[in-house]
Every structure is written in C-alpha cells, then in structure tokens.
PDB file of N, CA and C in Angstrom:
ATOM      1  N   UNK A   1       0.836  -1.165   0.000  1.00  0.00           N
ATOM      2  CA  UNK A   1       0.000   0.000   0.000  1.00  0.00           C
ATOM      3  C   UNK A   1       0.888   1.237   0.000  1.00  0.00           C
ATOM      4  N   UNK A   2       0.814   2.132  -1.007  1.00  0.00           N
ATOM      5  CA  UNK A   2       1.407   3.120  -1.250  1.00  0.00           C
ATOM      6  C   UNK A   2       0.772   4.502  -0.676  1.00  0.00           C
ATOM      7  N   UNK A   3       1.372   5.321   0.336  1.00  0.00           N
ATOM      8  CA  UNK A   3       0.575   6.291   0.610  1.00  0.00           C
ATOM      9  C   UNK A   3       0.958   7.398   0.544  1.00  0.00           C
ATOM     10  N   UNK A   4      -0.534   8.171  -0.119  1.00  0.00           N
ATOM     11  CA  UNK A   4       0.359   9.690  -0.835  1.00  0.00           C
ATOM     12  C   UNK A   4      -1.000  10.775  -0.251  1.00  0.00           C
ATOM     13  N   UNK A   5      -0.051  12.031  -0.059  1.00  0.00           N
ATOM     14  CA  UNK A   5      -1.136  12.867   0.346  1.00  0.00           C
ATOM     15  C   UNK A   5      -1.685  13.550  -0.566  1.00  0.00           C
ATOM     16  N   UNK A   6      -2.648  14.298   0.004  1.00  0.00           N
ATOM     17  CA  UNK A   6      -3.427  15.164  -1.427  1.00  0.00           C
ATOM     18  C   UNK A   6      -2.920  16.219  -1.560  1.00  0.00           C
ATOM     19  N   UNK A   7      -3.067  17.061  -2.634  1.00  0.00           N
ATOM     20  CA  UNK A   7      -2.593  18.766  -2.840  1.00  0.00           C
ATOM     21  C   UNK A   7      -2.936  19.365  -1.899  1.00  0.00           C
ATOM     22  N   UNK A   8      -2.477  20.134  -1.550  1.00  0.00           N
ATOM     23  CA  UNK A   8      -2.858  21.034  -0.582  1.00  0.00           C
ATOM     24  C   UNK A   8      -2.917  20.537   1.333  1.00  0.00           C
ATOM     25  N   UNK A   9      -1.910  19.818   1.405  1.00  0.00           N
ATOM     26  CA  UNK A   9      -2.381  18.891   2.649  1.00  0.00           C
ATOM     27  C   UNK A   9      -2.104  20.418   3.693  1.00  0.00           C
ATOM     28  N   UNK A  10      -1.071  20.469   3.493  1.00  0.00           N
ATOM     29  CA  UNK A  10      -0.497  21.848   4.494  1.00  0.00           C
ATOM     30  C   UNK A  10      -1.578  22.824   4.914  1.00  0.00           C
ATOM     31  N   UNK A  11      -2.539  23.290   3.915  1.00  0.00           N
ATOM     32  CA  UNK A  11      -3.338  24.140   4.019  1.00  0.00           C
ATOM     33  C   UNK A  11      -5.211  23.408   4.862  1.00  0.00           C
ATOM     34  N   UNK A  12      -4.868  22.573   4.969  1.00  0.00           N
ATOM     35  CA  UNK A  12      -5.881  21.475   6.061  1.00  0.00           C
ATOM     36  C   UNK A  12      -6.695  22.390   6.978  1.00  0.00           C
ATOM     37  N   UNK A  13      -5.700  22.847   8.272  1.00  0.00           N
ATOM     38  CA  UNK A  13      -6.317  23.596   8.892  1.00  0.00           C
ATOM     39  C   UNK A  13      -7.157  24.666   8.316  1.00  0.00           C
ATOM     40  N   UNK A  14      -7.327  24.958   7.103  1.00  0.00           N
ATOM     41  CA  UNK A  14      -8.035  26.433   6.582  1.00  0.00           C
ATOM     42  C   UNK A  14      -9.789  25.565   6.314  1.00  0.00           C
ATOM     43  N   UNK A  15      -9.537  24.262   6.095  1.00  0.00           N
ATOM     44  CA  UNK A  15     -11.111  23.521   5.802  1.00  0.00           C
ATOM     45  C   UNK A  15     -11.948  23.500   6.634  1.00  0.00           C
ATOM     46  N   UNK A  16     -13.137  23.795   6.337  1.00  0.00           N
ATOM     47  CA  UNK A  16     -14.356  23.482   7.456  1.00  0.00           C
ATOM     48  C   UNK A  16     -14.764  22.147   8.197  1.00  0.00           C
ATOM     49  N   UNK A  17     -14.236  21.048   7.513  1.00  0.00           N
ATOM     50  CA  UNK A  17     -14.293  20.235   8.175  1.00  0.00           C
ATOM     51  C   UNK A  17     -13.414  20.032   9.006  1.00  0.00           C
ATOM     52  N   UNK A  18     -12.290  20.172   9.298  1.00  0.00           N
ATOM     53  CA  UNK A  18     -11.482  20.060  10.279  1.00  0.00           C
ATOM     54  C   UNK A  18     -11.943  21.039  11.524  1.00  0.00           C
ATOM     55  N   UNK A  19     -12.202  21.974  11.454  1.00  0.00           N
ATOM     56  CA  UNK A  19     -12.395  22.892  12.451  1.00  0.00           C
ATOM     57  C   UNK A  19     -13.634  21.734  13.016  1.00  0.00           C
ATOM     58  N   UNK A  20     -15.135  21.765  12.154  1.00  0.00           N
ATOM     59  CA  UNK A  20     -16.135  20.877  12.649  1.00  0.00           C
ATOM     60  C   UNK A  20     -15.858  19.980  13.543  1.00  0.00           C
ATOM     61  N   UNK A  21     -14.786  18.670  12.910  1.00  0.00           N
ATOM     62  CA  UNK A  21     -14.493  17.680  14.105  1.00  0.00           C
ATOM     63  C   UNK A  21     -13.624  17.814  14.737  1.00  0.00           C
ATOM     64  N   UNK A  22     -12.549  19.276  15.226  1.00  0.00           N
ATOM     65  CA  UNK A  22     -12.335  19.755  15.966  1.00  0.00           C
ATOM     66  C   UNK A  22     -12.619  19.998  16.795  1.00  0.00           C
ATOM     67  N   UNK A  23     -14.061  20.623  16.432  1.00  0.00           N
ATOM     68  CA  UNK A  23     -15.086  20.773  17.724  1.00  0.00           C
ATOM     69  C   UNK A  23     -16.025  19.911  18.077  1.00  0.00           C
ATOM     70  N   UNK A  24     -16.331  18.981  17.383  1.00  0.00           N
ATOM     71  CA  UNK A  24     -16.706  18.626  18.339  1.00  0.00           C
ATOM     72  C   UNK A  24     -16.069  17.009  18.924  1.00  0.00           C
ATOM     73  N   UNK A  25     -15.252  17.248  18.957  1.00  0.00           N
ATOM     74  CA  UNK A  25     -14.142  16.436  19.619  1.00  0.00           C
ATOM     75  C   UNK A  25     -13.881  16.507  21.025  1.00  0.00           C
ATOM     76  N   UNK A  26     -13.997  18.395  20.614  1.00  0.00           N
ATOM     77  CA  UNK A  26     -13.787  18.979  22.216  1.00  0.00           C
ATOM     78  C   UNK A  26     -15.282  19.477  22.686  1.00  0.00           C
ATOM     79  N   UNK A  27     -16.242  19.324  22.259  1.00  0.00           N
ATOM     80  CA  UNK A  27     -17.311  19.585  22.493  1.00  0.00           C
ATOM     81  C   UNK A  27     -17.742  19.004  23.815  1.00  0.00           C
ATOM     82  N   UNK A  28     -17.741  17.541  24.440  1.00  0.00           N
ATOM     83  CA  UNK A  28     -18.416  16.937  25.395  1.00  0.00           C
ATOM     84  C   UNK A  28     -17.262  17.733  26.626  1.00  0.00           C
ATOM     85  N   UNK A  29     -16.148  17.962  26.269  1.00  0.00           N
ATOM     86  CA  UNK A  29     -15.614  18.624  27.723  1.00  0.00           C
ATOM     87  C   UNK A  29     -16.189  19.916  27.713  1.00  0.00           C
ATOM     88  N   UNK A  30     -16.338  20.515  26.584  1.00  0.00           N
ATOM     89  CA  UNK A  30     -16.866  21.861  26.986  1.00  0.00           C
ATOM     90  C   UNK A  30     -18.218  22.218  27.518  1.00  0.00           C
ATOM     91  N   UNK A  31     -18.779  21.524  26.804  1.00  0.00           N
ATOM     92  CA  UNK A  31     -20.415  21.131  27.672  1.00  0.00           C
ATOM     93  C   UNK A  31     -20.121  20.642  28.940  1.00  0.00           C
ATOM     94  N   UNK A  32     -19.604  19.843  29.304  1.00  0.00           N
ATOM     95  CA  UNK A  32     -19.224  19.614  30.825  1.00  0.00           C
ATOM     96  C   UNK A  32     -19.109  20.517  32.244  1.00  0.00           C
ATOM     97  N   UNK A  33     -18.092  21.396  31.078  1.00  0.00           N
ATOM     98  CA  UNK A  33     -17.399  22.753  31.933  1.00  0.00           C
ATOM     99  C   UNK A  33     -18.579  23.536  31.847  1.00  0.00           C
ATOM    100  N   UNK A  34     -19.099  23.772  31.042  1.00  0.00           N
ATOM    101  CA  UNK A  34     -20.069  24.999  31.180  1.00  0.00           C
ATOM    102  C   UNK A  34     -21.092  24.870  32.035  1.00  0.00           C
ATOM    103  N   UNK A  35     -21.235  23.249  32.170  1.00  0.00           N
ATOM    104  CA  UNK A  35     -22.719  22.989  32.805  1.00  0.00           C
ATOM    105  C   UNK A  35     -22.123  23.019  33.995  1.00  0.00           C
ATOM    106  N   UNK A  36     -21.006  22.632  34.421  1.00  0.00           N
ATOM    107  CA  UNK A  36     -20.619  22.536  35.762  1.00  0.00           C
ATOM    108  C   UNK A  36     -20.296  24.036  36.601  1.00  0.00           C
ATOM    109  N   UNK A  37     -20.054  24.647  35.515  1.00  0.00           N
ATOM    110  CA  UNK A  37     -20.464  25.955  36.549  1.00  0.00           C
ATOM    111  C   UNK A  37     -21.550  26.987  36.352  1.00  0.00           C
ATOM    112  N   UNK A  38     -23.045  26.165  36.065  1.00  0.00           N
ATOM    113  CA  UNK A  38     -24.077  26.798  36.375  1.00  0.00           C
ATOM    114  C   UNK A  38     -24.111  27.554  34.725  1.00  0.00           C
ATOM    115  N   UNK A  39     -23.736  27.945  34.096  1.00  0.00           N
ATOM    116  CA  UNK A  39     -23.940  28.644  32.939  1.00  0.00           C
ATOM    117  C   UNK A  39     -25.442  27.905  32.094  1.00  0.00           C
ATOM    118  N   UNK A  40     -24.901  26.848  31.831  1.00  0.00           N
ATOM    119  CA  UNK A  40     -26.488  26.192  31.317  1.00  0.00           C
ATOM    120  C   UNK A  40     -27.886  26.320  31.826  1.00  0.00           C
ATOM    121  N   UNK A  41     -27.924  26.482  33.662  1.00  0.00           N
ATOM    122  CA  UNK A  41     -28.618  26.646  34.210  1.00  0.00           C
ATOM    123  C   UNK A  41     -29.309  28.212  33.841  1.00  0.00           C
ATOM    124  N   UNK A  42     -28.679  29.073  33.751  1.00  0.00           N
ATOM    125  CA  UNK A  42     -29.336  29.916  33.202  1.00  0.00           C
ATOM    126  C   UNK A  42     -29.666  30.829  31.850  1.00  0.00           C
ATOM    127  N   UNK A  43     -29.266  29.798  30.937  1.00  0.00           N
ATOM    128  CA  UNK A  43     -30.170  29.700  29.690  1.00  0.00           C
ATOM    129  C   UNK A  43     -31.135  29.323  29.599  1.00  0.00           C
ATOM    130  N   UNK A  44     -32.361  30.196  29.159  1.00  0.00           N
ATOM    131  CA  UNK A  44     -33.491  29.098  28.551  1.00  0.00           C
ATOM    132  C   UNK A  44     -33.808  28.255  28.008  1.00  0.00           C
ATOM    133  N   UNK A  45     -34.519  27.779  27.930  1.00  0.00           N
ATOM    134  CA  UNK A  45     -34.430  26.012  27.516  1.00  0.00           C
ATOM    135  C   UNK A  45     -34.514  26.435  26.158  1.00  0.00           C
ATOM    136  N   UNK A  46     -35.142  27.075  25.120  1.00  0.00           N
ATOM    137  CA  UNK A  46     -35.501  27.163  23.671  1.00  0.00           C
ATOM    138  C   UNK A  46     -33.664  27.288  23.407  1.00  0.00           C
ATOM    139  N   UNK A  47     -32.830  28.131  24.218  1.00  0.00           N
ATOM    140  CA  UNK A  47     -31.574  28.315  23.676  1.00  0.00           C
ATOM    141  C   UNK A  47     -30.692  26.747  24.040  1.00  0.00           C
ATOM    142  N   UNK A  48     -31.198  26.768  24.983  1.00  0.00           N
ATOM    143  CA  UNK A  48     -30.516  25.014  25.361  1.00  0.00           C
ATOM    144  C   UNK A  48     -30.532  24.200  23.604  1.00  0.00           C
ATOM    145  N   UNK A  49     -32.046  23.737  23.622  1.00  0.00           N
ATOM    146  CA  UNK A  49     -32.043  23.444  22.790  1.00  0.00           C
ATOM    147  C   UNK A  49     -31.872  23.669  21.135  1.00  0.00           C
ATOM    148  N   UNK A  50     -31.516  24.583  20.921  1.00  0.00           N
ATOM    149  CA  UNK A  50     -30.475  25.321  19.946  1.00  0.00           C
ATOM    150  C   UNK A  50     -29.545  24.842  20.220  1.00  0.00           C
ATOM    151  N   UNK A  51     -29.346  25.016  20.623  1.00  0.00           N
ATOM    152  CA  UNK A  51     -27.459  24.442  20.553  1.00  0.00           C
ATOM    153  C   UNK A  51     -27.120  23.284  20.409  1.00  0.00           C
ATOM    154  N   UNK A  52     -28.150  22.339  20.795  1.00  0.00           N
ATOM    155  CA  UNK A  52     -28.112  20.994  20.587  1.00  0.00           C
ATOM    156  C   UNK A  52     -28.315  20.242  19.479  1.00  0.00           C
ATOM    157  N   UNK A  53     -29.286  21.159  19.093  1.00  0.00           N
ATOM    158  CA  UNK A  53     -29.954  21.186  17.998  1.00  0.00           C
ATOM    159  C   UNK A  53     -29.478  21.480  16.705  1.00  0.00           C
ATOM    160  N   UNK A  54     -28.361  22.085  16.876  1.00  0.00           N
ATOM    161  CA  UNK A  54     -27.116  23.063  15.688  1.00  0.00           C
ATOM    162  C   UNK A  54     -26.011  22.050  15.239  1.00  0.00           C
ATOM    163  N   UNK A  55     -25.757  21.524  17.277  1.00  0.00           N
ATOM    164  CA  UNK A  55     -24.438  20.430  17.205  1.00  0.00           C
ATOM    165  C   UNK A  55     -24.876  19.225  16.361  1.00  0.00           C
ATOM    166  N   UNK A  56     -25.980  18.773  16.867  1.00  0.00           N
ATOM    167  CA  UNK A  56     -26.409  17.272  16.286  1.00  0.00           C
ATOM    168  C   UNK A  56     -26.393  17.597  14.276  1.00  0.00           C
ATOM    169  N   UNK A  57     -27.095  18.919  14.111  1.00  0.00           N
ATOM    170  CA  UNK A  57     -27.193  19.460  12.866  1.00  0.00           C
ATOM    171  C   UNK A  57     -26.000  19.338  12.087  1.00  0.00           C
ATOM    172  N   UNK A  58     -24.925  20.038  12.537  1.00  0.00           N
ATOM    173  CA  UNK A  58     -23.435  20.121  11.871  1.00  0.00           C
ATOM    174  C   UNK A  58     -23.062  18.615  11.439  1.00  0.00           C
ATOM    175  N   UNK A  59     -23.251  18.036  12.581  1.00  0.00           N
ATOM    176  CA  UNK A  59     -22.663  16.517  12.479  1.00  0.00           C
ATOM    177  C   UNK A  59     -23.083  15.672  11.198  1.00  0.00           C
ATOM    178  N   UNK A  60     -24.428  16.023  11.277  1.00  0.00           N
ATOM    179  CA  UNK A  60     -25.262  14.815  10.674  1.00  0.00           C
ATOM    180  C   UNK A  60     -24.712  15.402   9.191  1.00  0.00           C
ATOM    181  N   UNK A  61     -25.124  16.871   8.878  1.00  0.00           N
ATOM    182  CA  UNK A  61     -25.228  17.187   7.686  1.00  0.00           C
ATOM    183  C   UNK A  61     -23.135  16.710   7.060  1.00  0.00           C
ATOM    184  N   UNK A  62     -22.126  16.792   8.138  1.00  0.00           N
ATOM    185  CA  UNK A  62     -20.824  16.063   7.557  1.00  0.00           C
ATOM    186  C   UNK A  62     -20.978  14.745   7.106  1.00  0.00           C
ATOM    187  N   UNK A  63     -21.880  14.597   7.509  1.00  0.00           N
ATOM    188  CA  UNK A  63     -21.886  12.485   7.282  1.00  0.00           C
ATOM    189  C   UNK A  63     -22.548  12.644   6.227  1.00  0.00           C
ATOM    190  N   UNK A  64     -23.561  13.241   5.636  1.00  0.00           N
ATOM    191  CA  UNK A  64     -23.888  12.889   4.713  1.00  0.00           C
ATOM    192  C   UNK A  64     -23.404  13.568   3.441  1.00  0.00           C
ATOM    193  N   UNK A  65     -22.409  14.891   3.586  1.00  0.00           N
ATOM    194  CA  UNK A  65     -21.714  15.133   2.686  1.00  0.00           C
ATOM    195  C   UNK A  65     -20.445  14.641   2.394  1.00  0.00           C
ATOM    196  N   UNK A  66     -19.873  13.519   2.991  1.00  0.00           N
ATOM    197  CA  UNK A  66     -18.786  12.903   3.447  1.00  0.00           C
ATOM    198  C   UNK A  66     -19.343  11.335   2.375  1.00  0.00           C
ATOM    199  N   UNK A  67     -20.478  11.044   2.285  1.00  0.00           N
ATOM    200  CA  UNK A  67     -21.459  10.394   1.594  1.00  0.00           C
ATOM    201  C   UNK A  67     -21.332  10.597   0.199  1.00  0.00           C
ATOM    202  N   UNK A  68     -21.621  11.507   0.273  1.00  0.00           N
ATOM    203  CA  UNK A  68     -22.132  11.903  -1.884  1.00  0.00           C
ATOM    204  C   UNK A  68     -20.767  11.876  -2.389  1.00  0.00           C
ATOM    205  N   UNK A  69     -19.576  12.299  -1.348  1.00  0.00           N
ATOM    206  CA  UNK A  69     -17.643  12.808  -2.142  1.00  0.00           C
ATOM    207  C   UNK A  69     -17.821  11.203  -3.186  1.00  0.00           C
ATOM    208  N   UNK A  70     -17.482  11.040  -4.288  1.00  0.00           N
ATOM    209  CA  UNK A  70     -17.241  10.019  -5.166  1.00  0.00           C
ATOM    210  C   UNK A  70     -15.780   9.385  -4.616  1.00  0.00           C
ATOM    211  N   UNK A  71     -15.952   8.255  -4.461  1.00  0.00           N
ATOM    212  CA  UNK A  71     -14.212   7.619  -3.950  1.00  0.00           C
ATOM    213  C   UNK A  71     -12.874   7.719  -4.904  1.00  0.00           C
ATOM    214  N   UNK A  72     -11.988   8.212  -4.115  1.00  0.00           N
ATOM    215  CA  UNK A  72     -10.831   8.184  -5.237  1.00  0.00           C
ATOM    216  C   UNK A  72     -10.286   7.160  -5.642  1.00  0.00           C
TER     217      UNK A  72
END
C-alpha cells in the first residue's frame, strides 16, 4: 500500500471540516465545563435546545456530505 497525500495537505487547517471535528471532539468537555459551573442553568431552555440542535445538525449534515464525495 502506497501512501500519498493530497494537494494542498499543508493548508488542512483552513477547511471546514477540520475545524467541525475539531469541535466537536472537544465539544463533550466543553459542555461539561459549562454545565458545571451553572452557565447552562441559566439559559433558557428554547436556547438550550439550539445548541443541541445546531451540534447534532453540523454533524449529521458532515456524514452525509462525506457520503455523496465520489471515492478516489
């Protein structure tokens, strides 16, 4: 197995997907932290659920554009 990178590998960090599973990589500690010091507690629930609602969103919609890419 021969392994070669793609054009542009260097420039990686500038893609949206990397940042995406960047975050949410670090996402469950940060939800952690926030909830643990009361911050969640005083959001309203409609914003609670936004956010949850955004995260689960981002995710799903990578998987399925991660889907349609034609294989090299």
């Amino acid at each position: 197995m021969k392994l070669q990178l793609i054009d542009g590998w260097h420039r990686a960090w500038k893609l949206a997907s990397v940042w995406v599973f960047g975050l949410v990589t670090v996402f469950p500690d940060i939800y952690d932290a926030i909830a643990a010091m009361g911050w969640m507690d005083e959001l309203p629930e409609p914003a609670k659920w936004s956010i949850r609602g955004l995260g689960a969103l981002g995710v799903v919609a990578r998987v399925l554009k991660s889907r349609r890419k034609p294989p090299c």
